[in-house]
Protein backbone atom coordinates (compact mmCIF):
# COMPACT_ATOMS: atom_id res chain seq x y z
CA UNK A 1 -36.69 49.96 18.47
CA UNK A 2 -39.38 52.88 17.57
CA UNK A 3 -39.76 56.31 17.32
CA UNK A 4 -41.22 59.99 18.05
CA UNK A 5 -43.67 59.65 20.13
CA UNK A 6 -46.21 62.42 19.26
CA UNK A 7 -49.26 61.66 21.41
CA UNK A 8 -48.87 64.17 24.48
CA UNK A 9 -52.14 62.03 26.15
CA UNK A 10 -50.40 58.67 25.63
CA UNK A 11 -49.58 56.70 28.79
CA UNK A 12 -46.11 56.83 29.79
CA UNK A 13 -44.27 54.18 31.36
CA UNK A 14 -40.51 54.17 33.40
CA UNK A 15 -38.97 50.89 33.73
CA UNK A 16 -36.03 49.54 35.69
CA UNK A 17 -33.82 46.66 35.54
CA UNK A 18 -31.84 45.21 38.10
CA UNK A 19 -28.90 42.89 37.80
CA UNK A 20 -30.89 39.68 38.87
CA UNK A 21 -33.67 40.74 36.18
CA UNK A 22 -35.94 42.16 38.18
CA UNK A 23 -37.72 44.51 35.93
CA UNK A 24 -40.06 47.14 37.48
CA UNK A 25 -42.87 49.43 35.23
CA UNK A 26 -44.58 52.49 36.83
CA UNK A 27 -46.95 54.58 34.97
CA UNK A 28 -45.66 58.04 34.73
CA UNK A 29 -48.24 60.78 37.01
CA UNK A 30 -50.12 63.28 35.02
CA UNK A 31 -47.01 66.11 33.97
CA UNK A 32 -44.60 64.07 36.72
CA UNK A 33 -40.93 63.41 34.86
CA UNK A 34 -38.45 61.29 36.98
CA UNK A 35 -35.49 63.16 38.45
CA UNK A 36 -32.52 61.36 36.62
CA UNK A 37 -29.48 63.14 38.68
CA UNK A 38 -31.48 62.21 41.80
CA UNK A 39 -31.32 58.31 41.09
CA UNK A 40 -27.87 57.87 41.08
CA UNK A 41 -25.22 57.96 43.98
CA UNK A 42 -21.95 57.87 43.70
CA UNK A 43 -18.83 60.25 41.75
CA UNK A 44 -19.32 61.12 38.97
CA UNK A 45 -21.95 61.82 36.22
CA UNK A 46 -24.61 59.42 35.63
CA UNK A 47 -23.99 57.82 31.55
CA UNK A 48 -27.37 58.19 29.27
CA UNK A 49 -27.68 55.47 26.55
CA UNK A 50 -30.26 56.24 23.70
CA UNK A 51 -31.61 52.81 22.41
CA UNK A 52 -34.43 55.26 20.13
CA UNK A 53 -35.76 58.45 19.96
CA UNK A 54 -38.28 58.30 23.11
CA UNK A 55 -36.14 55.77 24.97
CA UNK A 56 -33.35 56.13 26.86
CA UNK A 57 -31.37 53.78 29.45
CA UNK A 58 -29.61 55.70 31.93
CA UNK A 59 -26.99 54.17 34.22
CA UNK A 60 -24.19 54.97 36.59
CA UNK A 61 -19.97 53.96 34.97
CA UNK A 62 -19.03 54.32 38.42
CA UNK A 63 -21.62 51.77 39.91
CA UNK A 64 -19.95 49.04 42.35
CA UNK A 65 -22.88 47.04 41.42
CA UNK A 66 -22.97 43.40 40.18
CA UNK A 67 -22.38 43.77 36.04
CA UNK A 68 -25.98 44.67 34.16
CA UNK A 69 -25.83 41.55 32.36
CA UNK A 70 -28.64 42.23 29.62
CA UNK A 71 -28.59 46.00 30.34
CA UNK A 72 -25.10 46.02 28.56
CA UNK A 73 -26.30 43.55 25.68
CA UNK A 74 -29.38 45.75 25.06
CA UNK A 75 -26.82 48.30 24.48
CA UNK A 76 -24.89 46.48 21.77
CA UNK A 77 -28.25 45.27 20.36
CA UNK A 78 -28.59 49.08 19.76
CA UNK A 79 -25.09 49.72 17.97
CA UNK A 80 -23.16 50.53 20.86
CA UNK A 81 -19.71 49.16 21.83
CA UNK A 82 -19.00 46.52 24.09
CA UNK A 83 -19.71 48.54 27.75
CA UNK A 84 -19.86 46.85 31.27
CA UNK A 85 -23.30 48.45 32.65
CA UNK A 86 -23.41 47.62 36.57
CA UNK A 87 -26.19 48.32 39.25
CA UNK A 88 -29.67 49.12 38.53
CA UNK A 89 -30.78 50.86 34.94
CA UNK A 90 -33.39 52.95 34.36
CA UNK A 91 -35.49 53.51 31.15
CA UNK A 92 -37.19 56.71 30.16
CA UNK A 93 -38.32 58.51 27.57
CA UNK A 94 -36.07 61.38 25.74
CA UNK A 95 -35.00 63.33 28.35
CA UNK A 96 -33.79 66.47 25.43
CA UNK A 97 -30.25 66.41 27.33
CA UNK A 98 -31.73 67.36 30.58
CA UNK A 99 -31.80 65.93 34.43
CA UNK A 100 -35.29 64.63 34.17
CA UNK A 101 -37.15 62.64 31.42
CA UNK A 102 -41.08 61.43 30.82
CA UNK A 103 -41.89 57.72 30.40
CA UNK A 104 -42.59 55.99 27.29
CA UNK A 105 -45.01 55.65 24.77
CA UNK A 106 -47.11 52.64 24.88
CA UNK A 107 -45.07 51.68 21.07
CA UNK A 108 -41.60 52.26 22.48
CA UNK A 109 -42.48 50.71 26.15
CA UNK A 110 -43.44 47.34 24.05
CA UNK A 111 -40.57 48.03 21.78
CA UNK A 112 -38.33 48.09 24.63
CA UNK A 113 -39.99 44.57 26.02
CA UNK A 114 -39.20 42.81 22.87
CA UNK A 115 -35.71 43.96 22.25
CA UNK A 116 -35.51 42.96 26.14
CA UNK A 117 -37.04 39.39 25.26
CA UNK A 118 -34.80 39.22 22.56
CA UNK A 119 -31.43 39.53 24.74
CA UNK A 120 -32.82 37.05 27.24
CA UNK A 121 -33.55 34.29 24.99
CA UNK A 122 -29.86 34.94 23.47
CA UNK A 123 -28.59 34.73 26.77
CA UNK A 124 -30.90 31.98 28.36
CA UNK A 125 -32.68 33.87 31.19
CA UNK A 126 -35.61 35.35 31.81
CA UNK A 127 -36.93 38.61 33.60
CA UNK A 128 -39.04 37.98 36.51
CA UNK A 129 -41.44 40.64 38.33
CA UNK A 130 -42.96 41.29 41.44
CA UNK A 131 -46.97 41.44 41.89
CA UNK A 132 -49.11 42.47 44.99
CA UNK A 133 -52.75 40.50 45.47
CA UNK A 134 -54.48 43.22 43.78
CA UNK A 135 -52.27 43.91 40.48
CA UNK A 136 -53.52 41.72 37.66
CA UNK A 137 -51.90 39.23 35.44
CA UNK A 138 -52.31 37.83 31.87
CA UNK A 139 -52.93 34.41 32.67
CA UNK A 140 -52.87 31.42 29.54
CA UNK A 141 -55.32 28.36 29.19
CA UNK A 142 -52.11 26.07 29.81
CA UNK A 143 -51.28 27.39 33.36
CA UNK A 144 -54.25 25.19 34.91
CA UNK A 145 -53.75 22.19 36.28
CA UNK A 146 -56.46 19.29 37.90
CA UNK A 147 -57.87 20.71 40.72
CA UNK A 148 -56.91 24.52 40.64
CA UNK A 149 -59.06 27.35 41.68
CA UNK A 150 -60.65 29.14 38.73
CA UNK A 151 -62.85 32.11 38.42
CA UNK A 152 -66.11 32.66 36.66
CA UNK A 153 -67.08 36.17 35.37
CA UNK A 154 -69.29 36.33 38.60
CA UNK A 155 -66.26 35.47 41.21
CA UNK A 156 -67.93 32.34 41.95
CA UNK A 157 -64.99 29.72 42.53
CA UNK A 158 -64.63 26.70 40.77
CA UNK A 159 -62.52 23.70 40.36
CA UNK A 160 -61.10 23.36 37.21
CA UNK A 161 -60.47 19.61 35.83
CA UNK A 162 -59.57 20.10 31.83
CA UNK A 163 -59.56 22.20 28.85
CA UNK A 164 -61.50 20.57 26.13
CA UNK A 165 -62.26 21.66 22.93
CA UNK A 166 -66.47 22.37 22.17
CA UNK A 167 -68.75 20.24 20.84
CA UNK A 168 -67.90 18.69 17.12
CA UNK A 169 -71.66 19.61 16.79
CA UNK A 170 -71.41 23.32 18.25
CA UNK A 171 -72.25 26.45 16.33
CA UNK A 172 -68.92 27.40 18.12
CA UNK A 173 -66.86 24.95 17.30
CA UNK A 174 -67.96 24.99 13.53
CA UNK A 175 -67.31 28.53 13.34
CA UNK A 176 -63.83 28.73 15.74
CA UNK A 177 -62.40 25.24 14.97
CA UNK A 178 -59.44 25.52 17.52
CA UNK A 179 -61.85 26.91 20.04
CA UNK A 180 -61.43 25.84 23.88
CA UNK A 181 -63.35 25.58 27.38
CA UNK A 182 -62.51 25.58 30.45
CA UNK A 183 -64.19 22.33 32.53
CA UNK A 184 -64.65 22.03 36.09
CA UNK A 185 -65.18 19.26 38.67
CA UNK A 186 -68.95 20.55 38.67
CA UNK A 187 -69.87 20.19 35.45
CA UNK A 188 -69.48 24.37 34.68
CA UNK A 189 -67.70 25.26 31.92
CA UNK A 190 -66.51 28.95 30.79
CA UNK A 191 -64.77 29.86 27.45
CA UNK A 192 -60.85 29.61 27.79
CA UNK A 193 -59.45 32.90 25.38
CA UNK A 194 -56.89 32.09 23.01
CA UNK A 195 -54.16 34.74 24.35
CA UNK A 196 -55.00 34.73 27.95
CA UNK A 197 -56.78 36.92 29.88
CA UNK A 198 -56.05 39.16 33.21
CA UNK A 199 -57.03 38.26 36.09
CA UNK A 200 -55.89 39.05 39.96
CA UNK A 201 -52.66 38.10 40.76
CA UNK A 202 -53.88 36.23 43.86
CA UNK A 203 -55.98 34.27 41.67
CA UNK A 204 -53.76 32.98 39.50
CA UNK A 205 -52.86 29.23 39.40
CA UNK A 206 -49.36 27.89 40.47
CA UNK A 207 -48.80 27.07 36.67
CA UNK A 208 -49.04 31.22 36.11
CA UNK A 209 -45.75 31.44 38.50
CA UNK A 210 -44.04 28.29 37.57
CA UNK A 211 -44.21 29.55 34.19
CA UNK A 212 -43.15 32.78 34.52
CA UNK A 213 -40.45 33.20 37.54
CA UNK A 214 -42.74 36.25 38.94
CA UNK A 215 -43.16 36.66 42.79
CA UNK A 216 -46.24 37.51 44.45
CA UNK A 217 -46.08 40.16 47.65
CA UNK A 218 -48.35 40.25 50.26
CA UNK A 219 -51.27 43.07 50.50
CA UNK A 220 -49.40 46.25 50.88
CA UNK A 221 -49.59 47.63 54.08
C-alpha cells in the first residue's frame, strides 16, 4: 500500500468493513475528521492498525462480534501477526496518534481496494455494497442480456438485443479493431466503452447485480 498524502484539496474517503463484507465509502465533509473513540463501545481501548502512512484500520480487541475475516488477513498482508479482528473496522487516514483521523487520499483509498481484492480472491469471497436509485454504478458491456432496458445519452429507453462489433468497413472499426456497439430491438445502436461506464443504479441491468453481489435500496426517505 501507498504513501504521504500531500494534497490538502484531495478528496478523502472513510471506509468500513463489516464481517459479512459489507464495505461502506463516505466522502469525508470539507475539514470534518471522524471521531475514532466515539465508534467503538465496549471496555477497553479501541486497537489502531497502520496498513501505510495515510491509512489506518481501526478496530475494537474486545469486540463480541463475528471474527473480521479479511479485516484480520489485510492485517497480515501488511506484516502484522496473526490477530483475530471481530465486529466492524473502520479505515481512515493517519490519525497522528489522536482520537480522530481524515479520510484517504484518492491513491491510498484505491490502494486499500486492491490489497482488499487481493485478500478476497485468496480467500474466495467477494465484498458486496449497498446502492440507493440515485447513486451510480460502473456498469460493463457484458452485464446486458436480450431484452434489458438500456439508456441512450438522451434517457430515451431502449431494448437492448446484442453487442456486436462495427462494421468490417467502418472508419471505426479500422481504426479501434476490438471496438463494440450496443444493438437494440429497434434498430438503435450506441457505442458500448471498453471499461464500462456509470450509470444510475436503478438503471442498471440484472447482469450488473448478478455479477457483483451489490444490493440496491429503495429511494431514501
Amino acid at each position: 500500500m501507498l504513501t504521504q498524502f500531500t494534497d490538502p484539496f484531495a478528496v478523502r474517503t472513510f471506509v468500513t468493513l463489516r464481517p459479512d463484507l459489507l464495505v461502506r465509502e463516505r466522502e469525508q465533509e470539507q475539514d470534518g475528521l471522524l471521531d475514532l473513540a466515539g465508534l467503538f463501545s465496549g471496555p477497553g481501548p479501541y486497537n489502531t492498525v497502520r496498513l501505510a502512512w495515510g491509512a489506518e484500520m481501526h478496530h475494537h480487541p474486545a469486540s463480541s462480534g463475528d471474527s473480521n475475516d479479511v479485516a484480520s488477513a489485510l492485517a497480515e498482508l501488511c506484516g502484522y501477526d496473526p490477530m483475530d479482528i471481530r465486529g466492524t473496522v473502520h479505515f481512515t487516514g493517519n490519525s497522528r496518534e489522536s482520537d480522530s483521523a481524515p479520510g484517504m487520499d484518492d491513491e491510498n483509498h484505491f490502494a486499500l481496494l486492491e490489497a482488499l481484492a487481493q485478500v478476497c480472491n485468496a480467500q474466495g469471497v467477494r465484498l458486496w455494497r449497498q446502492y440507493r436509485p440515485c447513486h451510480t454504478v460502473m456498469i460493463r458491456a457484458t452485464d446486458y442480456a436480450p431484452g434489458d432496458l438500456i439508456w441512450d445519452h438522451t434517457g430515451t429507453q431502449h431494448r437492448f438485443a446484442s453487442l456486436e462489433p462495427y462494421p468490417p468497413t467502418s472508419d471505426l472499426a479500422r481504426r479501434h479493431p476490438d471496438a463494440r456497439r450496443y444493438v437494440c430491438t429497434d434498430g438503435c445502436s450506441m457505442p458500448a466503452p471498453s471499461h464500462g461506464h456509470g450509470m444510475r443504479a436503478d438503471r442498471a441491468p440484472a447482469g450488473y447485480w448478478q455479477r457483483t453481489g451489490n444490493q440496491l435500496l429503495p429511494a431514501a426517505d
